[in-house]
N, C-alpha and C. Protein backbone atom coordinates (compact mmCIF):
# COMPACT_ATOMS: atom_id res chain seq x y z
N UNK A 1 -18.59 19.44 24.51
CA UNK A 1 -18.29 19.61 23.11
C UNK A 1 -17.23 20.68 22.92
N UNK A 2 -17.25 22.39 23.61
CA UNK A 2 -16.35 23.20 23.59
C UNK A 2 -15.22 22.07 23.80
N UNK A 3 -15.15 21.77 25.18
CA UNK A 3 -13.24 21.11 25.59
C UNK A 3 -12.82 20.01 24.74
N UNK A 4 -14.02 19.60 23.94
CA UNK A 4 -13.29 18.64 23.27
C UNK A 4 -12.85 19.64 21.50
N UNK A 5 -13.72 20.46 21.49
CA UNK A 5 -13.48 20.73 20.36
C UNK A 5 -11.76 22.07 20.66
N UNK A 6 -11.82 22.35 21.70
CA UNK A 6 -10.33 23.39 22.39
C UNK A 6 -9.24 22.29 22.11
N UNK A 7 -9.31 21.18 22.49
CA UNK A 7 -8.06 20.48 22.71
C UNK A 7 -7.70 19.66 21.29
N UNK A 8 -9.18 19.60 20.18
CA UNK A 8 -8.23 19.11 19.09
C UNK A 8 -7.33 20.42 18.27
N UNK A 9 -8.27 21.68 18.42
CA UNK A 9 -8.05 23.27 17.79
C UNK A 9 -6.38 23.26 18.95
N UNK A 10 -5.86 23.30 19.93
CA UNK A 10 -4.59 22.82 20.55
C UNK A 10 -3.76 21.68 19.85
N UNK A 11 -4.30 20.60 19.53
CA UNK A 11 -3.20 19.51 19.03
C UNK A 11 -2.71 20.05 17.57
N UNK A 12 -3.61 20.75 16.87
CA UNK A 12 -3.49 21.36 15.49
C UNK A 12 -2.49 21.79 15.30
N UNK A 13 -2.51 22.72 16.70
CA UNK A 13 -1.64 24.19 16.32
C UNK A 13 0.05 24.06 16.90
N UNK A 14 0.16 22.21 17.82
CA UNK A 14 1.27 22.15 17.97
C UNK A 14 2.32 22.08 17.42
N UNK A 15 3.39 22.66 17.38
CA UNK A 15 4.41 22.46 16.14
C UNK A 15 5.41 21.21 16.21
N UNK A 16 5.26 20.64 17.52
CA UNK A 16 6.13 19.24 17.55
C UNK A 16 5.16 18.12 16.62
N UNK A 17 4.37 18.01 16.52
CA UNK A 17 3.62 17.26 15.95
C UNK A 17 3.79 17.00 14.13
N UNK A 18 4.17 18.53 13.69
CA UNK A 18 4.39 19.08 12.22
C UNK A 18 5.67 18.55 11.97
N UNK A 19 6.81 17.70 12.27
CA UNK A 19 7.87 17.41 12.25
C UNK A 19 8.59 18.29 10.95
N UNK A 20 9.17 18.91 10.71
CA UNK A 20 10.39 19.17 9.21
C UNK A 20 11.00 17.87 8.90
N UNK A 21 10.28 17.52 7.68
CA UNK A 21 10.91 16.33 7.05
C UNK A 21 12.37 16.90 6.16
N UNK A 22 13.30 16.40 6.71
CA UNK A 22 14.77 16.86 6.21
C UNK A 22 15.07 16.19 4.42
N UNK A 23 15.38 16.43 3.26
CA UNK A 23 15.29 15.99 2.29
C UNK A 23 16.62 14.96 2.33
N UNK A 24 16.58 14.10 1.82
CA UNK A 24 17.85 13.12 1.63
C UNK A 24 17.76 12.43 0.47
N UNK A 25 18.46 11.38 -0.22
CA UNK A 25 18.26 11.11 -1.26
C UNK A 25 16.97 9.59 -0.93
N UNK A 26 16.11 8.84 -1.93
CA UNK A 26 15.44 8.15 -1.78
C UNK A 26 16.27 6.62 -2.66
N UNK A 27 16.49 5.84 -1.41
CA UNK A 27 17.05 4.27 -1.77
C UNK A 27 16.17 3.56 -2.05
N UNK A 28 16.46 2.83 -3.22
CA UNK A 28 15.56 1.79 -3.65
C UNK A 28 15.97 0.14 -3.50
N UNK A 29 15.34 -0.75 -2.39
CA UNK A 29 15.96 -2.07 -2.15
C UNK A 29 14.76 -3.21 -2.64
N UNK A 30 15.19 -3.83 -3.52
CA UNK A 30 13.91 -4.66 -3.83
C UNK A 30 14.45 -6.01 -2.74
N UNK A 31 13.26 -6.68 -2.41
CA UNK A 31 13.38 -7.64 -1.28
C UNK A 31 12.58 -9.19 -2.14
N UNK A 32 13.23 -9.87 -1.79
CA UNK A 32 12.92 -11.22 -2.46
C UNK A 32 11.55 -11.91 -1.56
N UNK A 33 10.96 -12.40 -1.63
CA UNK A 33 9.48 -13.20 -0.85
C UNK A 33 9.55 -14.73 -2.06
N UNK A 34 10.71 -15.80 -1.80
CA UNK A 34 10.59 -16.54 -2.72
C UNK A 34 10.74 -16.64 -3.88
N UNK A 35 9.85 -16.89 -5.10
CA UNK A 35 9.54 -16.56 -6.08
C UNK A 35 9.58 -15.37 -6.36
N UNK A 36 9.10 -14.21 -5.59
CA UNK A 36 8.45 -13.14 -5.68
C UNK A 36 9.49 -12.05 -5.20
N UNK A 37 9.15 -10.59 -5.67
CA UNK A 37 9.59 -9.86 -4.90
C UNK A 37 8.99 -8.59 -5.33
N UNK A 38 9.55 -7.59 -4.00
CA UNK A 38 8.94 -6.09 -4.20
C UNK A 38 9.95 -5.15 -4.01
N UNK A 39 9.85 -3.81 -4.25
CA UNK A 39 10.40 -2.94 -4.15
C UNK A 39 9.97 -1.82 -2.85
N UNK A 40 11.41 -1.48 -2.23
CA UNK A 40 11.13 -1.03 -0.87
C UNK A 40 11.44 0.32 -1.10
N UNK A 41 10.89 1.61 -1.19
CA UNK A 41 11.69 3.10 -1.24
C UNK A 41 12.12 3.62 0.41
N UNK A 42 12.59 4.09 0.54
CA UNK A 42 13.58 4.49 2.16
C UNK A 42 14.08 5.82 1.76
N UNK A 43 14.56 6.59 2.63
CA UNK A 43 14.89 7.81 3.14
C UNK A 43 14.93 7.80 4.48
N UNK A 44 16.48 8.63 4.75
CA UNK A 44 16.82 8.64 5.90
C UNK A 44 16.48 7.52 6.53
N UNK A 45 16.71 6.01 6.14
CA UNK A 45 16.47 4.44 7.01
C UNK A 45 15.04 4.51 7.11
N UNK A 46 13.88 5.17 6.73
CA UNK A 46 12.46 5.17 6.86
C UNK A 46 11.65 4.48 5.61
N UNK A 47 11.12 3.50 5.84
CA UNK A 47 10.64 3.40 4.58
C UNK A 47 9.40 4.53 4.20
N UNK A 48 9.42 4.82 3.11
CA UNK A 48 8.17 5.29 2.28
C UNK A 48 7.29 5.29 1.19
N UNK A 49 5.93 5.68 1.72
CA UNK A 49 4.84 5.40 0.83
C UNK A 49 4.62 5.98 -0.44
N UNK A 50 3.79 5.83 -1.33
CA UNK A 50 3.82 6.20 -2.50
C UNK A 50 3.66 7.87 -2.16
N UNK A 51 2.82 8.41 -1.55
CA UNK A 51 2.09 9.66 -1.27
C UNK A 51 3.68 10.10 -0.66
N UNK A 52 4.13 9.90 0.05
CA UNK A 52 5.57 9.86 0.44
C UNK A 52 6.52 10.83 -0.21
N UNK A 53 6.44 9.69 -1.14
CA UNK A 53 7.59 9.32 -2.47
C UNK A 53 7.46 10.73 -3.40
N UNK A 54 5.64 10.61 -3.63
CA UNK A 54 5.18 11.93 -4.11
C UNK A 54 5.65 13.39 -3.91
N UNK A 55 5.60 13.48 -2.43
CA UNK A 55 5.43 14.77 -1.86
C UNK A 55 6.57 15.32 -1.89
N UNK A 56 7.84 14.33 -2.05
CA UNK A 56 9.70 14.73 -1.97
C UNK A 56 9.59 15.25 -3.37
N UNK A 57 9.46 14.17 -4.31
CA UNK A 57 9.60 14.40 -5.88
C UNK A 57 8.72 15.88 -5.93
N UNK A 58 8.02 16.41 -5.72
CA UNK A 58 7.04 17.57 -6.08
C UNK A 58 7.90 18.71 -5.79
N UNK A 59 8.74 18.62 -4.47
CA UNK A 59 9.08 19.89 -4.33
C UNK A 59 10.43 20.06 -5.50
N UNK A 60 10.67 19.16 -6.34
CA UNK A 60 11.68 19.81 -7.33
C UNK A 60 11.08 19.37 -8.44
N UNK A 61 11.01 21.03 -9.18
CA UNK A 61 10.33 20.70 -10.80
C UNK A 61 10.63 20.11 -11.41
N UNK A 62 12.12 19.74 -11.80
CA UNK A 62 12.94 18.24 -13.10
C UNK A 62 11.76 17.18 -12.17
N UNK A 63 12.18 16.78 -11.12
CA UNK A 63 11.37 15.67 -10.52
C UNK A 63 10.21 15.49 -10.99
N UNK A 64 9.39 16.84 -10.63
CA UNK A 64 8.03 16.62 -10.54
C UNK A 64 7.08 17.06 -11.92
N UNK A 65 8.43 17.15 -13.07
CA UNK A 65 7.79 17.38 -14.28
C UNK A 65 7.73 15.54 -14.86
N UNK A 66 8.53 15.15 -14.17
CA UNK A 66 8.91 13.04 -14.90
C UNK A 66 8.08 12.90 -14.05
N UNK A 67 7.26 13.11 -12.53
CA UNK A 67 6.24 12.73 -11.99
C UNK A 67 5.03 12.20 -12.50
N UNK A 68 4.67 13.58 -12.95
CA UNK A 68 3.42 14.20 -13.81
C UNK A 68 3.31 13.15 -14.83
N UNK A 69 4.38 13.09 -15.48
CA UNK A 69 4.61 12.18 -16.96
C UNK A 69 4.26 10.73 -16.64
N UNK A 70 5.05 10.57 -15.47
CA UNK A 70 4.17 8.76 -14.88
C UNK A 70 2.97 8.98 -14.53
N UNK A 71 2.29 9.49 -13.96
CA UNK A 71 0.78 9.45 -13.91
C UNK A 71 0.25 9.98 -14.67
N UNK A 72 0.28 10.69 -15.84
CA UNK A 72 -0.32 10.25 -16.98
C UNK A 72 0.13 9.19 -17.91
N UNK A 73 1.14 8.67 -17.80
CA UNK A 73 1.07 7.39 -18.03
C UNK A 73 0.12 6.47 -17.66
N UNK A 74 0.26 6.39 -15.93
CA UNK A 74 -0.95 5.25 -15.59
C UNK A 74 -2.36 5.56 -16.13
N UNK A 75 -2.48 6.57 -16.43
CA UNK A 75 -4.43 6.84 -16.79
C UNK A 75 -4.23 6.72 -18.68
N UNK A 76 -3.21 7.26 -19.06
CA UNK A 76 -3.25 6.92 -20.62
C UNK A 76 -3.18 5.47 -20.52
N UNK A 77 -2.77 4.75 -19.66
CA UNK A 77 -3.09 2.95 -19.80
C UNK A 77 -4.80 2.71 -19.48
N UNK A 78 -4.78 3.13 -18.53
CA UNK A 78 -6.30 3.09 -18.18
C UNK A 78 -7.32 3.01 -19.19
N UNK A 79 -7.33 4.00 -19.65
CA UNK A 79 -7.53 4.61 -20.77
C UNK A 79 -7.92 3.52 -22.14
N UNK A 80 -6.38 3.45 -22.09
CA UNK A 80 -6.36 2.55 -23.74
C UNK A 80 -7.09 1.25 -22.72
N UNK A 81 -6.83 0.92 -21.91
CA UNK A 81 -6.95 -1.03 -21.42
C UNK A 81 -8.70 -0.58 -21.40
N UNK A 82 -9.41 0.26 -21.10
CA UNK A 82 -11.25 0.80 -21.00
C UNK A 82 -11.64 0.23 -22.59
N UNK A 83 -11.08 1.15 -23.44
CA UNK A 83 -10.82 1.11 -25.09
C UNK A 83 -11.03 -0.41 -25.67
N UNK A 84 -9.96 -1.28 -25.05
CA UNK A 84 -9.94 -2.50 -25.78
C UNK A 84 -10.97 -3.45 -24.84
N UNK A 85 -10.83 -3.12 -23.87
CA UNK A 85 -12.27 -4.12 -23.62
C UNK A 85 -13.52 -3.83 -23.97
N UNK A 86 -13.93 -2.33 -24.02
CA UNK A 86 -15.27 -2.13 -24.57
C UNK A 86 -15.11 -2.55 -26.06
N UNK A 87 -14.38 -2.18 -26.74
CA UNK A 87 -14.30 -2.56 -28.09
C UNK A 87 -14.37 -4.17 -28.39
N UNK A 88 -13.88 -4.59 -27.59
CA UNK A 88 -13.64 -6.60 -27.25
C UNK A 88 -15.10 -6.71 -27.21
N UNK A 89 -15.69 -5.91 -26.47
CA UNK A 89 -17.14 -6.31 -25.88
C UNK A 89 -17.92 -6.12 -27.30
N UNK A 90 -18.24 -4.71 -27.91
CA UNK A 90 -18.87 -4.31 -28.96
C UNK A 90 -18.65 -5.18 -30.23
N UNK A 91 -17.77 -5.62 -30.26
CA UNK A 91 -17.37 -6.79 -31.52
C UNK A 91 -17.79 -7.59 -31.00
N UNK A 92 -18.05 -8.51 -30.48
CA UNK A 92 -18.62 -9.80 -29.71
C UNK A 92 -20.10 -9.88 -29.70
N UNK A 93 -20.80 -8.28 -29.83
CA UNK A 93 -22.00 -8.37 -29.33
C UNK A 93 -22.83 -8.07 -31.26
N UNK A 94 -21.73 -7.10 -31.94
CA UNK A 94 -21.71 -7.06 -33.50
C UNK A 94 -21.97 -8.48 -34.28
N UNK A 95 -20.80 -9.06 -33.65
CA UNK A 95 -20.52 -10.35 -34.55
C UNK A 95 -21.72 -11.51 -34.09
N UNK A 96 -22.85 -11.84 -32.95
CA UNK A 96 -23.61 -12.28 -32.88
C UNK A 96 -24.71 -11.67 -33.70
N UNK A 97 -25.37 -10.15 -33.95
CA UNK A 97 -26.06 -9.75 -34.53
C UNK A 97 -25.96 -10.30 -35.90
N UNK A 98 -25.08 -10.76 -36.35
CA UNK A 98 -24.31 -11.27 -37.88
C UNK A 98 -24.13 -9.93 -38.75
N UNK A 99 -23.44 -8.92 -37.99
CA UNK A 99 -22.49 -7.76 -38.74
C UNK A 99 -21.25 -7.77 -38.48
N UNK A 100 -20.75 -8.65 -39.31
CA UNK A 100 -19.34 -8.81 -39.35
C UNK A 100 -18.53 -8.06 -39.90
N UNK A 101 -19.03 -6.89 -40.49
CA UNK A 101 -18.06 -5.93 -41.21
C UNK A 101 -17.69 -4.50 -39.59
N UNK A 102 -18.94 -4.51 -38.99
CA UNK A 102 -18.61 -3.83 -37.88
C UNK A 102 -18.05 -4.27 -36.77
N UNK A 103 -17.96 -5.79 -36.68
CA UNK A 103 -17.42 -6.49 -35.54
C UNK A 103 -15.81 -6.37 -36.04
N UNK A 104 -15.37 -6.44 -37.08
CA UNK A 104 -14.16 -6.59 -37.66
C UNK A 104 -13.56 -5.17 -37.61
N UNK A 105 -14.03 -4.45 -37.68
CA UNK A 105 -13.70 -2.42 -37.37
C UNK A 105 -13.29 -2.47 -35.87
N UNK A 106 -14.34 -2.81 -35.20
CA UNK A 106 -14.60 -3.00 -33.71
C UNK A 106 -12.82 -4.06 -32.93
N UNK A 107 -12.64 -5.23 -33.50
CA UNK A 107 -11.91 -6.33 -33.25
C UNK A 107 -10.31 -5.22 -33.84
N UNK A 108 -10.29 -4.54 -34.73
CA UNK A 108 -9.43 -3.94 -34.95
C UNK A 108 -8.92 -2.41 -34.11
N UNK A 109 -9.57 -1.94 -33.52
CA UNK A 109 -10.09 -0.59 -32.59
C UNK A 109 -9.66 -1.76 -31.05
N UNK A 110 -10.08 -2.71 -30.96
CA UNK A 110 -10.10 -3.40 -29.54
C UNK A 110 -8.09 -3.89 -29.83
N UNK A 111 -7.81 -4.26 -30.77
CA UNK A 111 -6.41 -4.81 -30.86
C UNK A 111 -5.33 -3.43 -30.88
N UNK A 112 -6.10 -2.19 -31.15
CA UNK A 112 -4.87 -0.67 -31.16
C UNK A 112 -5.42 -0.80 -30.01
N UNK A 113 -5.96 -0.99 -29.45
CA UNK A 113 -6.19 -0.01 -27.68
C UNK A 113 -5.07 -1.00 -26.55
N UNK A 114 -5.19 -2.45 -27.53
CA UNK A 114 -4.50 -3.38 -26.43
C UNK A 114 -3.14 -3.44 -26.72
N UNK A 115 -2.66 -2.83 -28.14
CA UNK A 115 -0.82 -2.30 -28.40
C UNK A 115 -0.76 -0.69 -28.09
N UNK A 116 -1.71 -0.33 -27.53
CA UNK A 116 -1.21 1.00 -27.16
C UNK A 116 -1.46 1.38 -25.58
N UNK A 117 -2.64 0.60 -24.90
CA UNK A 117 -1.96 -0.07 -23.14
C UNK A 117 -0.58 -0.67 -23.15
N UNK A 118 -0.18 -1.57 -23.97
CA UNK A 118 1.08 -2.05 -23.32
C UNK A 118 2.17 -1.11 -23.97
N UNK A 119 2.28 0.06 -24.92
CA UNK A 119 3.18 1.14 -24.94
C UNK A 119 2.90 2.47 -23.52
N UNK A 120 1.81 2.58 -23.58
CA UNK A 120 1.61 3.48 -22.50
C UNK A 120 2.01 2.84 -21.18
N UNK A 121 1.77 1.63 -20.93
CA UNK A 121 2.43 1.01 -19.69
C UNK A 121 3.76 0.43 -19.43
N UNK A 122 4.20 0.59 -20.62
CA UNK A 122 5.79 -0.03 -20.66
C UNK A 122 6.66 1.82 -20.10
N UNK A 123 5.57 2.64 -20.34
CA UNK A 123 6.25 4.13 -20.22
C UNK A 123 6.35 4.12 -19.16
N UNK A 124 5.20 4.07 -18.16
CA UNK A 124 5.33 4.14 -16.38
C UNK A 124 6.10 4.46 -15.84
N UNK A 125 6.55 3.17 -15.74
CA UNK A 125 8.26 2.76 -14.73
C UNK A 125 8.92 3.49 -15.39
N UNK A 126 9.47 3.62 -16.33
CA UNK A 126 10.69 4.31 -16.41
C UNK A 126 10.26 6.03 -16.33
N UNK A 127 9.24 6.37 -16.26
CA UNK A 127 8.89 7.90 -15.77
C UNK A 127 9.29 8.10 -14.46
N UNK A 128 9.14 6.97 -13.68
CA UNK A 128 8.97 7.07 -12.03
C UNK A 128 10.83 6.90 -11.95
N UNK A 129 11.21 6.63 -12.37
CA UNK A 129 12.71 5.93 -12.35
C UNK A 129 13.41 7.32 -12.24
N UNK A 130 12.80 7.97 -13.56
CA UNK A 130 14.09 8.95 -13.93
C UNK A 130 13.55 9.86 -13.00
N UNK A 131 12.01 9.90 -12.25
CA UNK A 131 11.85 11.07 -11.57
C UNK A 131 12.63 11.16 -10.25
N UNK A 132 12.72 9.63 -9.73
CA UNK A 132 13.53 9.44 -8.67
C UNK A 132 15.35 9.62 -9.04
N UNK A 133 15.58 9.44 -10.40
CA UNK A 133 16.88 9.98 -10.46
C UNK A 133 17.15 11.01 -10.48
N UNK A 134 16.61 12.25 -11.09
CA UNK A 134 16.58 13.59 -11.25
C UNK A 134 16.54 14.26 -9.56
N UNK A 135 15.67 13.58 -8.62
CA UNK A 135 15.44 14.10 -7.19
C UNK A 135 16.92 13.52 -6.68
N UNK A 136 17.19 12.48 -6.86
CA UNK A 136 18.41 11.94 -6.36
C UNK A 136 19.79 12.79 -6.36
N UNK A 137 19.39 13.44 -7.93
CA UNK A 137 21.20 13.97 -8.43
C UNK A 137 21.31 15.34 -7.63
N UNK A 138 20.49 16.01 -6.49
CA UNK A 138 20.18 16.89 -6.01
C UNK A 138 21.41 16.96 -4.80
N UNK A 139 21.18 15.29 -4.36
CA UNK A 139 22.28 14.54 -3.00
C UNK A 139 23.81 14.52 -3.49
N UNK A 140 23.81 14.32 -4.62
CA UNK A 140 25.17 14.01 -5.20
C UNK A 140 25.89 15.28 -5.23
């Protein structure tokens, strides 16, 4: 147990392992699949992951203040899309009881939650956009 527990407390402390990720700007190539397609982020010819993508944007505040702003975006969608289905649900379950004046409150509360998911989610992307432009104009 010691030698095994010496040699991971050794791999830890190696510094080739810790690589210095060099900053460069982050390319965006969307790739076609048919019908379909996705978006590829890269640096330095590497592709990268969201957590990635994250960790570059963080170390500069313009960046990582439009960061912040997209992920609360995604949870203010969350959020509202929770809103209109429970409310979808509570009117449905109103309007069988035969209280239609509360199912109709309810049906109206469920229809703002479902125009204010698709404003909060139309915000997203373009948070993530400008955060990757703001990190970008760093290269220029």
């Amino acid at each position: 147990m010691f030698l095994l527990a010496t040699g991971l407390f050794a791999a830890a402390q190696d510094s080739s392992l810790h690589a210095t990720i060099v900053d460069s700007a982050i390319k965006v190539s969307v790739i076609q699949h048919g019908r379909f397609s996705s978006v590829l982020y890269t640096s330095n010819g590497m592709p990268l992951t969201k957590k990635g993508i994250e960790q570059r944007l963080l170390r500069y505040p313009d960046a990582a203040l439009e960061w912040e702003k997209y992920k609360q975006s995604r949870h203010t969608t969350l959020f509202f899309g929770c809103l209109c289905v429970a409310s979808a649900i509570t009117a449905a379950i109103e309007y069988n009881q035969r209280n239609t004046g509360a199912s109709h409150v309810f049906i109206g509360l469920s229809i703002s939650g479902l125009l204010a998911e698709f404003i909060a989610g139309a915000q997203g992307p373009r948070h993530c956009n400008r955060a990757i432009e703001v990190y970008n104009a760093h290269f220029q």
